[in-house]
N, C-alpha and C. Protein backbone atom coordinates (compact mmCIF):
# COMPACT_ATOMS: atom_id res chain seq x y z
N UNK A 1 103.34 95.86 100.22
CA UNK A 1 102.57 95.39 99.09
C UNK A 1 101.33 96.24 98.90
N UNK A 2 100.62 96.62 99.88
CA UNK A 2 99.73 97.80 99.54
C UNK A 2 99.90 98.82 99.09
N UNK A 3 101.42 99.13 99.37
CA UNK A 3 101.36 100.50 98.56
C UNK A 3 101.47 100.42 97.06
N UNK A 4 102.42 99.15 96.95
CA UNK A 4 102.50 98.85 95.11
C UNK A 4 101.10 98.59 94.59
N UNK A 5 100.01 98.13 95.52
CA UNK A 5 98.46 98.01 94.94
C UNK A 5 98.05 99.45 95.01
N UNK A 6 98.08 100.66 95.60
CA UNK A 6 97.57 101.40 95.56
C UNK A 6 98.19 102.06 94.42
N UNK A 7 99.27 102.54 94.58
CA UNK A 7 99.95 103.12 93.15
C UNK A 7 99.81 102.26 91.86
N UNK A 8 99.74 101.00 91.84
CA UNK A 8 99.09 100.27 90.53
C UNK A 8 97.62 100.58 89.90
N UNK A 9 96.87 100.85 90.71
CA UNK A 9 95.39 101.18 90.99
C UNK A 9 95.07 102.06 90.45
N UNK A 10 95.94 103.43 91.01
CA UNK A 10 95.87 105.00 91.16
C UNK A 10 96.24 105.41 89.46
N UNK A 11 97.50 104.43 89.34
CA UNK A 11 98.67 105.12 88.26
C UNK A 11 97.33 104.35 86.41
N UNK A 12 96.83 103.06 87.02
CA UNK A 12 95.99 102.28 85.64
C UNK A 12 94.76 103.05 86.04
N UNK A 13 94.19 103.28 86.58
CA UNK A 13 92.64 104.04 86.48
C UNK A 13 92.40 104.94 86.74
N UNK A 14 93.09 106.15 86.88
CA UNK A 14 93.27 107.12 86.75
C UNK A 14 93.00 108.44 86.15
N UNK A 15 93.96 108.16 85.46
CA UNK A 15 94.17 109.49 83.84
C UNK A 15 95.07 108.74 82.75
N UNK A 16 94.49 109.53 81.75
CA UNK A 16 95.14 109.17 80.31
C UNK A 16 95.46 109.92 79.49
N UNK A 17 96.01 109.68 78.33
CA UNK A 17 96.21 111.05 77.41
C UNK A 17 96.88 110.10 75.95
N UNK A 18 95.68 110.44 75.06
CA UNK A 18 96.12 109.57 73.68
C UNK A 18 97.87 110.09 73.25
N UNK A 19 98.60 110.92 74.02
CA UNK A 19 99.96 110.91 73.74
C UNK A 19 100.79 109.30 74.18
N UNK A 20 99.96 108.63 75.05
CA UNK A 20 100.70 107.22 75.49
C UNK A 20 100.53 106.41 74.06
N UNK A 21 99.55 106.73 73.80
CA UNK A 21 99.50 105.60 72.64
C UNK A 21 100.65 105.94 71.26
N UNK A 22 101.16 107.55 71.19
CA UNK A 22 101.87 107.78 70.00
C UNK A 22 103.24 107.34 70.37
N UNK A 23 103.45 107.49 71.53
CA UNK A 23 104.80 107.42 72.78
C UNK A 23 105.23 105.59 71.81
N UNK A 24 103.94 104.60 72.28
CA UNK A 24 104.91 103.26 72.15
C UNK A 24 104.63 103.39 70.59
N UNK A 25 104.00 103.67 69.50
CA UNK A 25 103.90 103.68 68.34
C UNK A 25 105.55 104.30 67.56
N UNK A 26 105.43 105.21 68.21
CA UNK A 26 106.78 106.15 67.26
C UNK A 26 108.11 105.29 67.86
N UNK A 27 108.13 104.53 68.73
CA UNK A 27 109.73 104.27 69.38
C UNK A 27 109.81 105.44 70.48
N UNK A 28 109.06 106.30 70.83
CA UNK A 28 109.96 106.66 71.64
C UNK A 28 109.99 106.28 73.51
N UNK A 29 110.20 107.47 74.51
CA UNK A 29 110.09 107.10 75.71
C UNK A 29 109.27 106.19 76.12
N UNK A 30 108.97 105.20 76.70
CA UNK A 30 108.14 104.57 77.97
C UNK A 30 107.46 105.17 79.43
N UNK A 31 108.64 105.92 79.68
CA UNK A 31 108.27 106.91 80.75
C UNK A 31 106.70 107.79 81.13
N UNK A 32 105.77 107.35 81.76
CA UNK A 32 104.41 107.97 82.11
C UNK A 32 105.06 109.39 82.63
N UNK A 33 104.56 110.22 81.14
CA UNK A 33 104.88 111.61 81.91
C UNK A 33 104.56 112.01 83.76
N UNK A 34 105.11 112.87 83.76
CA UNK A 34 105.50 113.43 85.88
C UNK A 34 106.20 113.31 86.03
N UNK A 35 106.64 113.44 87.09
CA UNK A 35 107.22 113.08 88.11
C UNK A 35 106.96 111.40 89.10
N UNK A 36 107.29 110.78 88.43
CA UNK A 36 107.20 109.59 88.77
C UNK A 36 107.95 108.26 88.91
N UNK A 37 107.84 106.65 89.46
CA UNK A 37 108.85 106.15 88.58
C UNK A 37 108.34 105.76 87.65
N UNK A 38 107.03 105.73 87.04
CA UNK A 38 106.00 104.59 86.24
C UNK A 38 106.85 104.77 85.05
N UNK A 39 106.76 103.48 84.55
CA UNK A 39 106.99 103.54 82.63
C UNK A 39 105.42 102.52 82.05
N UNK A 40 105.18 102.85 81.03
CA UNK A 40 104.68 101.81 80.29
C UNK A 40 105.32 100.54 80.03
N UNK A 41 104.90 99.57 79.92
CA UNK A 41 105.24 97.99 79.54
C UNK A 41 105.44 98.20 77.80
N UNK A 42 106.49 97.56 77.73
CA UNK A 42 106.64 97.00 76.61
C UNK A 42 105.23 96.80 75.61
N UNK A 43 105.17 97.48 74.34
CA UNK A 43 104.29 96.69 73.63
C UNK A 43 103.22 97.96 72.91
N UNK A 44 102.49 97.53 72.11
CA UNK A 44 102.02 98.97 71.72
C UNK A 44 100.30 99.32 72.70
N UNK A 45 100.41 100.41 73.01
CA UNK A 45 99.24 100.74 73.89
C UNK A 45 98.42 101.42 73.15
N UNK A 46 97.98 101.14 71.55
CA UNK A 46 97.08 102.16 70.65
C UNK A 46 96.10 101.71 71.49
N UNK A 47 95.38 100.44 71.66
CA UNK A 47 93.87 100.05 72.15
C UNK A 47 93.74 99.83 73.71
N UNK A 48 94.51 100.69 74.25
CA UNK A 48 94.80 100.42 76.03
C UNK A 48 93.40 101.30 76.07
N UNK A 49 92.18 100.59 77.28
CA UNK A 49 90.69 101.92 77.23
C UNK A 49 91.64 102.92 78.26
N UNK A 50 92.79 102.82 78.98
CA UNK A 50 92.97 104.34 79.69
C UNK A 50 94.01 104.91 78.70
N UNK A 51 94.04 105.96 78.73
CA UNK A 51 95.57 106.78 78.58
C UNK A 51 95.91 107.54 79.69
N UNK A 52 96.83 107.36 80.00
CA UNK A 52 97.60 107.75 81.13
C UNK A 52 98.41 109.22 80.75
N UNK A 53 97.88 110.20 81.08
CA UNK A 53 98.84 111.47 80.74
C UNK A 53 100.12 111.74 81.78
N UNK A 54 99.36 112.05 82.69
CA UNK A 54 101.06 112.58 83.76
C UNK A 54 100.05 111.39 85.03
N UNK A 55 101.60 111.24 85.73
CA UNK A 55 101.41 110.83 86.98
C UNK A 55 102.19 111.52 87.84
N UNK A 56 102.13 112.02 89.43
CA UNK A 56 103.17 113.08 90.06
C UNK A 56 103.26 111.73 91.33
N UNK A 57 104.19 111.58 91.78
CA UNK A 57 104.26 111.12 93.07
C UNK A 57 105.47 112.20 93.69
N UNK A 58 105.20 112.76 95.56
CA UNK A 58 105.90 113.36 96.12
C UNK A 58 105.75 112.60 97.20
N UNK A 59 107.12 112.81 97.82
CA UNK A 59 107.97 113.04 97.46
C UNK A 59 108.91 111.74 96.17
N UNK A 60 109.17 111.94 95.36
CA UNK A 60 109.74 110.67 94.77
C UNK A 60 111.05 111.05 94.56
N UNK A 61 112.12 109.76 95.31
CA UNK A 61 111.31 108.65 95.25
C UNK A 61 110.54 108.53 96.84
N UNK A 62 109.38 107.63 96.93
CA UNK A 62 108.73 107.38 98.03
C UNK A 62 110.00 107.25 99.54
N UNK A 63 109.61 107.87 101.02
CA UNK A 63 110.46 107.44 101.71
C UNK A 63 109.24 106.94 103.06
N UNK A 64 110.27 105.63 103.35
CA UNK A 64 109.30 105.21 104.22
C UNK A 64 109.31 106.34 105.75
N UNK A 65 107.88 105.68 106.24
CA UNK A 65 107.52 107.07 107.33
C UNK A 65 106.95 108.42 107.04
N UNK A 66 106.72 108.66 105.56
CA UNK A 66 106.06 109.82 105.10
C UNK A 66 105.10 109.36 104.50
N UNK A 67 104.19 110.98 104.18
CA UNK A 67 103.24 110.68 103.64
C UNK A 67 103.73 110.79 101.96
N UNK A 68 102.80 110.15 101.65
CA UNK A 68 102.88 110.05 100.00
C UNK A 68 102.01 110.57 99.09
N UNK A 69 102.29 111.45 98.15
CA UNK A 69 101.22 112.12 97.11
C UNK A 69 100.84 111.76 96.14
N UNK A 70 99.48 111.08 95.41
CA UNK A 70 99.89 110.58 93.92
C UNK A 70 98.70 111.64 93.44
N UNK A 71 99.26 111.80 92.22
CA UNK A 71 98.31 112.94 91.38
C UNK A 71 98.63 112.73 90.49
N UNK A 72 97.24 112.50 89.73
CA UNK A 72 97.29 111.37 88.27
C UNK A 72 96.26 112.34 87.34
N UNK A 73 96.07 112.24 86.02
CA UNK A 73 95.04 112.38 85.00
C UNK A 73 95.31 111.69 83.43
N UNK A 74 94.26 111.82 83.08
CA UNK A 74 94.11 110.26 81.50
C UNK A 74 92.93 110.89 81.49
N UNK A 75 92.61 109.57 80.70
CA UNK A 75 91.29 109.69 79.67
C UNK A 75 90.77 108.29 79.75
N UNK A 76 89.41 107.91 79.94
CA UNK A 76 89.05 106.86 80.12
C UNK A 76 88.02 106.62 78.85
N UNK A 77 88.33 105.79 78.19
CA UNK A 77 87.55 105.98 76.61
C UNK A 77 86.70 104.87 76.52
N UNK A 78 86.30 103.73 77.58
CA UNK A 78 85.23 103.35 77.54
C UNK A 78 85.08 102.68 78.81
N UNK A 79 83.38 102.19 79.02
CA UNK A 79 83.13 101.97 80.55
C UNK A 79 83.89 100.90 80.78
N UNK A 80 84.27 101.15 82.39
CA UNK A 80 85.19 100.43 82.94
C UNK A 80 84.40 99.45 83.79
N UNK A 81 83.57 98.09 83.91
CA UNK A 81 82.88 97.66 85.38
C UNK A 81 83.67 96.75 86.43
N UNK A 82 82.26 96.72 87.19
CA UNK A 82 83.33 95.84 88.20
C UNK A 82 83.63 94.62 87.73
N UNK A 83 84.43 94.06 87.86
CA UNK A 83 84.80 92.79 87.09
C UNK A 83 86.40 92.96 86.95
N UNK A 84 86.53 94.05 86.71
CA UNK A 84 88.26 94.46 85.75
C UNK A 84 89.06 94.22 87.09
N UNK A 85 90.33 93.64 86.78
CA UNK A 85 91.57 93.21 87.98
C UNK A 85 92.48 93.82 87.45
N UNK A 86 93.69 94.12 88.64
CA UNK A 86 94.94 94.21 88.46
C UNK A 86 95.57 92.92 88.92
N UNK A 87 96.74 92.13 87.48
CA UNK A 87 97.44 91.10 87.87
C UNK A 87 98.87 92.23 88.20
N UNK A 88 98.77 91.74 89.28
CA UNK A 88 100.65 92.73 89.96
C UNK A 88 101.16 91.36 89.95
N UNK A 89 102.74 91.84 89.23
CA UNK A 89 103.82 91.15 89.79
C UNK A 89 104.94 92.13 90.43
N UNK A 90 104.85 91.51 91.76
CA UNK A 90 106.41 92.22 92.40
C UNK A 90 107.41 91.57 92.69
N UNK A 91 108.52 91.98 92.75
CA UNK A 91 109.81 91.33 93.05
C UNK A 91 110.78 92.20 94.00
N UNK A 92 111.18 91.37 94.97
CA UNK A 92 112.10 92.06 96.16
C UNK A 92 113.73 91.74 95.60
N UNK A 93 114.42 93.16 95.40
CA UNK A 93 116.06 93.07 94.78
C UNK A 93 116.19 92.24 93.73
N UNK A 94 115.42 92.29 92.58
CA UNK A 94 115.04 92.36 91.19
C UNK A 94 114.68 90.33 91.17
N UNK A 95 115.41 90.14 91.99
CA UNK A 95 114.82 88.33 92.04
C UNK A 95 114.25 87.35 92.85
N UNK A 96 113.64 87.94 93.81
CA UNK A 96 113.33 87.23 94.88
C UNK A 96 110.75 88.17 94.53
N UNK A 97 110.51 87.06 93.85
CA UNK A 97 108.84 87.16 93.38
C UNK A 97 108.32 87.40 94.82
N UNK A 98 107.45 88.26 94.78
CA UNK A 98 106.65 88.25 96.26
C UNK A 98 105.03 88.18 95.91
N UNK A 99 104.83 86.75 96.16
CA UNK A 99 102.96 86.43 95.52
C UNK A 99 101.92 87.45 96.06
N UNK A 100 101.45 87.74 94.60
CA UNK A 100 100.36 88.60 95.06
C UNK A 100 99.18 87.87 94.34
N UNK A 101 97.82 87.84 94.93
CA UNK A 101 96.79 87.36 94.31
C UNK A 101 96.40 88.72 93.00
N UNK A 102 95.65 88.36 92.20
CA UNK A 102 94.96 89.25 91.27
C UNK A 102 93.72 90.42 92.45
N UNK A 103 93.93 91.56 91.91
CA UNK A 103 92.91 92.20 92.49
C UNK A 103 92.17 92.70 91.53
N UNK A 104 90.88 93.17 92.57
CA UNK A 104 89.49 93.27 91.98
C UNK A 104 90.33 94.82 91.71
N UNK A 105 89.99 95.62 90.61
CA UNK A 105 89.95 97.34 90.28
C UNK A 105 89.02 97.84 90.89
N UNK A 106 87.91 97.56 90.67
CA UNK A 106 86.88 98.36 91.43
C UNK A 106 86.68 98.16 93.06
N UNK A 107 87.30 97.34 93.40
CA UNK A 107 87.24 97.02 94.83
C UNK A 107 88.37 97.81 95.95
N UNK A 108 89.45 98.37 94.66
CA UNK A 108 90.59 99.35 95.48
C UNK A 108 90.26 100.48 94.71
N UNK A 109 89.57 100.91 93.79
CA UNK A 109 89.42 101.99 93.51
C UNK A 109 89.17 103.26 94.71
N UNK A 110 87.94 102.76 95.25
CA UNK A 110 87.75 103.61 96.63
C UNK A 110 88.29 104.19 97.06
N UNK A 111 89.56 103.72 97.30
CA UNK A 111 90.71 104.30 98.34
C UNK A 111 91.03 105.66 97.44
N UNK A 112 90.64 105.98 96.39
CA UNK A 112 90.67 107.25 95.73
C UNK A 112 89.60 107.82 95.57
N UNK A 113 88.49 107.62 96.14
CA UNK A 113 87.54 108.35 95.50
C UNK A 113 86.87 107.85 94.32
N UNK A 114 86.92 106.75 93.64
CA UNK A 114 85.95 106.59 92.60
C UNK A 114 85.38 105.38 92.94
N UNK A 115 84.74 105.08 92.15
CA UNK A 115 83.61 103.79 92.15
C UNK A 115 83.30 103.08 90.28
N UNK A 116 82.95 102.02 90.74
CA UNK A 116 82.81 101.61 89.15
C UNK A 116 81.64 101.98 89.07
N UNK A 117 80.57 101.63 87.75
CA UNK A 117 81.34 101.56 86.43
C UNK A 117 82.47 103.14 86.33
N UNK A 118 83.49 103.00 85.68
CA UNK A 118 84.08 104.32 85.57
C UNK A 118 83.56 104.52 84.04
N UNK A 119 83.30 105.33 84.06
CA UNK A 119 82.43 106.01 82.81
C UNK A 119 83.84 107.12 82.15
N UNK A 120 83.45 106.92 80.55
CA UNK A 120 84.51 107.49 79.94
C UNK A 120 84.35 109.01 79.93
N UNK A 121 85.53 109.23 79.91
CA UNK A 121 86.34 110.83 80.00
C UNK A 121 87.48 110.98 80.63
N UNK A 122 87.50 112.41 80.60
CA UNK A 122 88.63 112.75 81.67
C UNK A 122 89.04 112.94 83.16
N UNK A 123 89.54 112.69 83.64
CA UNK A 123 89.55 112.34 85.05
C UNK A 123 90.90 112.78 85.62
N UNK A 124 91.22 113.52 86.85
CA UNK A 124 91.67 113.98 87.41
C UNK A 124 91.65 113.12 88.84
N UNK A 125 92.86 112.86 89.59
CA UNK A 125 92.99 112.31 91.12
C UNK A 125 94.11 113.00 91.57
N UNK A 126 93.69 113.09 92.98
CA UNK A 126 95.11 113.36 93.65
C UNK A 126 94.47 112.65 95.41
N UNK A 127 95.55 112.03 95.91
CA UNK A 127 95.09 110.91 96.96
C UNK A 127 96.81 111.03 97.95
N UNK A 128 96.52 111.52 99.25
CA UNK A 128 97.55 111.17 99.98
C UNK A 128 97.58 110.28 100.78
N UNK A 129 98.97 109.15 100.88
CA UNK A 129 99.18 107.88 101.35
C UNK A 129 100.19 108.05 103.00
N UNK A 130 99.74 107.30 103.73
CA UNK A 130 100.70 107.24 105.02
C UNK A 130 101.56 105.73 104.53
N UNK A 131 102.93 106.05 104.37
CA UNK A 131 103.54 105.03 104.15
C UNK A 131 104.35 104.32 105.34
N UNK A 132 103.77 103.21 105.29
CA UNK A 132 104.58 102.71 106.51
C UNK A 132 106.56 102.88 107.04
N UNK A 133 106.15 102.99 108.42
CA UNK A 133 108.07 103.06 108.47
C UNK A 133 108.63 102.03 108.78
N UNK A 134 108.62 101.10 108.37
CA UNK A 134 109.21 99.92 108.32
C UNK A 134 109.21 99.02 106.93
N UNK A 135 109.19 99.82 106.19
CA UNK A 135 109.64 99.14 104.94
C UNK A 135 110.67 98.35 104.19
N UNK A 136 110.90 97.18 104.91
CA UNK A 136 112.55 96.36 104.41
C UNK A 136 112.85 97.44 103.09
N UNK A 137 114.49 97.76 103.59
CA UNK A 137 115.13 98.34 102.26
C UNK A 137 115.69 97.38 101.40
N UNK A 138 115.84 98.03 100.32
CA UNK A 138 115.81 97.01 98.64
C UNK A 138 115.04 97.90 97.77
N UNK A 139 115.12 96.87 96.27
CA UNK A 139 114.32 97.14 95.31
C UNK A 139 113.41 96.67 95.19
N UNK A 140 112.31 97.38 94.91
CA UNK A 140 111.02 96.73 94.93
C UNK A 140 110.58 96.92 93.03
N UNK A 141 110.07 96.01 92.34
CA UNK A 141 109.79 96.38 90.76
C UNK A 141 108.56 95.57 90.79
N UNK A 142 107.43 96.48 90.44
CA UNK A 142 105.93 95.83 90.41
C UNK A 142 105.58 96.06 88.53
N UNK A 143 104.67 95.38 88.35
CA UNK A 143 103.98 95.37 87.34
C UNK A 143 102.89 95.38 87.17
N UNK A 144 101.94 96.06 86.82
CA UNK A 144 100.35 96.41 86.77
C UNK A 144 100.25 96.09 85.37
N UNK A 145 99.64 94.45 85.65
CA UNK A 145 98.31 94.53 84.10
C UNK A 145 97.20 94.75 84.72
N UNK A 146 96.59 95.72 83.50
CA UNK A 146 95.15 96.05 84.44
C UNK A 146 94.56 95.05 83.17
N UNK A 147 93.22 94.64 83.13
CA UNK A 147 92.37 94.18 82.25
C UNK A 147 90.55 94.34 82.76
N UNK A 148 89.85 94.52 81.47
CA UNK A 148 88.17 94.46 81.71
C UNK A 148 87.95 93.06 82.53
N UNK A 149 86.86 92.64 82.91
CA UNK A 149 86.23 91.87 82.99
C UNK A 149 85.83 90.68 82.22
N UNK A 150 86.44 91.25 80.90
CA UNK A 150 86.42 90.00 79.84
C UNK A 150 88.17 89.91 79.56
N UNK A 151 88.55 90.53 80.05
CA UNK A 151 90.24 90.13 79.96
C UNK A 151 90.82 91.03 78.44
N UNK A 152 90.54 92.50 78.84
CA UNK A 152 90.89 93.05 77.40
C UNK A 152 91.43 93.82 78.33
N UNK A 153 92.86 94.34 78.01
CA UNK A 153 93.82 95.41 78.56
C UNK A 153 93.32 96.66 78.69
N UNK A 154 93.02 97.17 80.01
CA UNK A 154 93.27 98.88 79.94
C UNK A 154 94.63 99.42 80.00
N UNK A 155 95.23 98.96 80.89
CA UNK A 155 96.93 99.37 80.43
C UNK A 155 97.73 98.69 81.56
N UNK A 156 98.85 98.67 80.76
CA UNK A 156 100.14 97.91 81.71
C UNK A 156 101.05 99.10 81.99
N UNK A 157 101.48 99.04 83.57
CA UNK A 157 102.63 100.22 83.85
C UNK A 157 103.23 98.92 84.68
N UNK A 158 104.87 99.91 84.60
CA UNK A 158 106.23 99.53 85.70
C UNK A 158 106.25 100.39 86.44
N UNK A 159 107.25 99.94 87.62
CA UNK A 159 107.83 101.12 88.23
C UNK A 159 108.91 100.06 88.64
N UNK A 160 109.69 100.79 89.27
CA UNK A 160 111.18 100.13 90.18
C UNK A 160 111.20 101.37 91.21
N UNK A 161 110.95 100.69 92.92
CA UNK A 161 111.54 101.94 93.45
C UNK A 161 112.42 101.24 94.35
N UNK A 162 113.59 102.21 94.95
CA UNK A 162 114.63 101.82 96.12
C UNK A 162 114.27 102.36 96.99
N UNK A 163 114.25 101.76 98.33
CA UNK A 163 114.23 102.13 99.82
C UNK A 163 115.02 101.87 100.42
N UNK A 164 115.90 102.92 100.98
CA UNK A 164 117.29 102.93 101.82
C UNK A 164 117.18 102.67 103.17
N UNK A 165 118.13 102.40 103.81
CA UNK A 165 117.94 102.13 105.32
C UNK A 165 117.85 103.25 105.79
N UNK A 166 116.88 103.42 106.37
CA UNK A 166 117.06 105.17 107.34
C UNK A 166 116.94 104.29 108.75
N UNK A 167 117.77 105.37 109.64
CA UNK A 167 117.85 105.22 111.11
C UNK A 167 118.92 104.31 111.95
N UNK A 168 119.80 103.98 110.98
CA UNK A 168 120.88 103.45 110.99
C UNK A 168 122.31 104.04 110.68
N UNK A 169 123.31 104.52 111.84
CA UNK A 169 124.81 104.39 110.85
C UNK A 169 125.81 103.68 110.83
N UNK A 170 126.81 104.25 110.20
CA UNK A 170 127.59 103.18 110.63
C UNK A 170 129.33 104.12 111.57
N UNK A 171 128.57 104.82 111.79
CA UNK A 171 129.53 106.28 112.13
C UNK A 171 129.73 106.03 113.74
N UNK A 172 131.01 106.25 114.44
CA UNK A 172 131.21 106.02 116.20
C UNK A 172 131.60 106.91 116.47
């Protein structure tokens, strides 16, 4: 669950790029440019305060026992303070909910290097993760609403990732 908070964190406060906003306007992709699994949520993101340009995660998809790379950039188009949460929802093998409380944004920001208020512009991250090796295999599908402090959207991303059994065969 930390890692879906950190990549929720990393992937909404980040970077942006007013191409997200033409992306849900025109019909087309969802997909947060990179190399990644992120998509945008459903819905139109003209007034989201981030835009999210590329996100990179390596190796993707994530494998447990390695380290993990996220390298993000956007545009942050107005101040961000402390106050703003991420509501995550995750789910283990697309139906089984795994409760997560709301988190503070500015309180996991750190773990990258920033601090609130995030002040608007452009912004660049790149942050490497030790991912635990014991990660039950399955699907894991999180959801990041991020919102201000008064409950106004900076942006909603998905992801879905699979984690295979490693260290197991079934070979004699």
């Amino acid at each position: 669950m930390r890692t879906a908070l950190i990549i929720a964190c990393l992937s909404a406060c980040l970077a942006p790029a007013p191409a997200s906003a033409s992306r849900a306007l025109d019909g087309g992709s969802n997909e947060v440019p990179g190399d990644s699994p992120l998509v945008f949520c459903e819905g139109d993101h003209g007034k989201d305060i981030v835009d999210i340009e590329r996100v990179d995660i390596t190796p993707n998809p994530p494998i447990p026992g390695q380290n993990l790379t996220i390298s993000a950039s956007g545009t942050v188009k107005e101040v961000i303070e402390t106050g703003a949460y991420v509501h995550l929802s995750l789910k283990y093998n697309k139906f089984i909910p795994i409760p997560i409380n709301n988190q503070g944004l500015c309180e996991n920001i750190g773990q990258v290097g920033l601090q609130c208020p995030l002040e608007p512009g452009k912004m660049t991250i790149s942050k490497e993760f030790a991912l635990e090796k014991q990660i039950p295999p399955g699907t894991y599908d999180v959801q990041a609403d991020v919102f201000t402090k008064d409950n106004r959207k900076i942006t909603c991303l998905q992801a879905s990732v699979v984690f295979e059994q490693h260290g197991f065969s079934n070979e004699l």
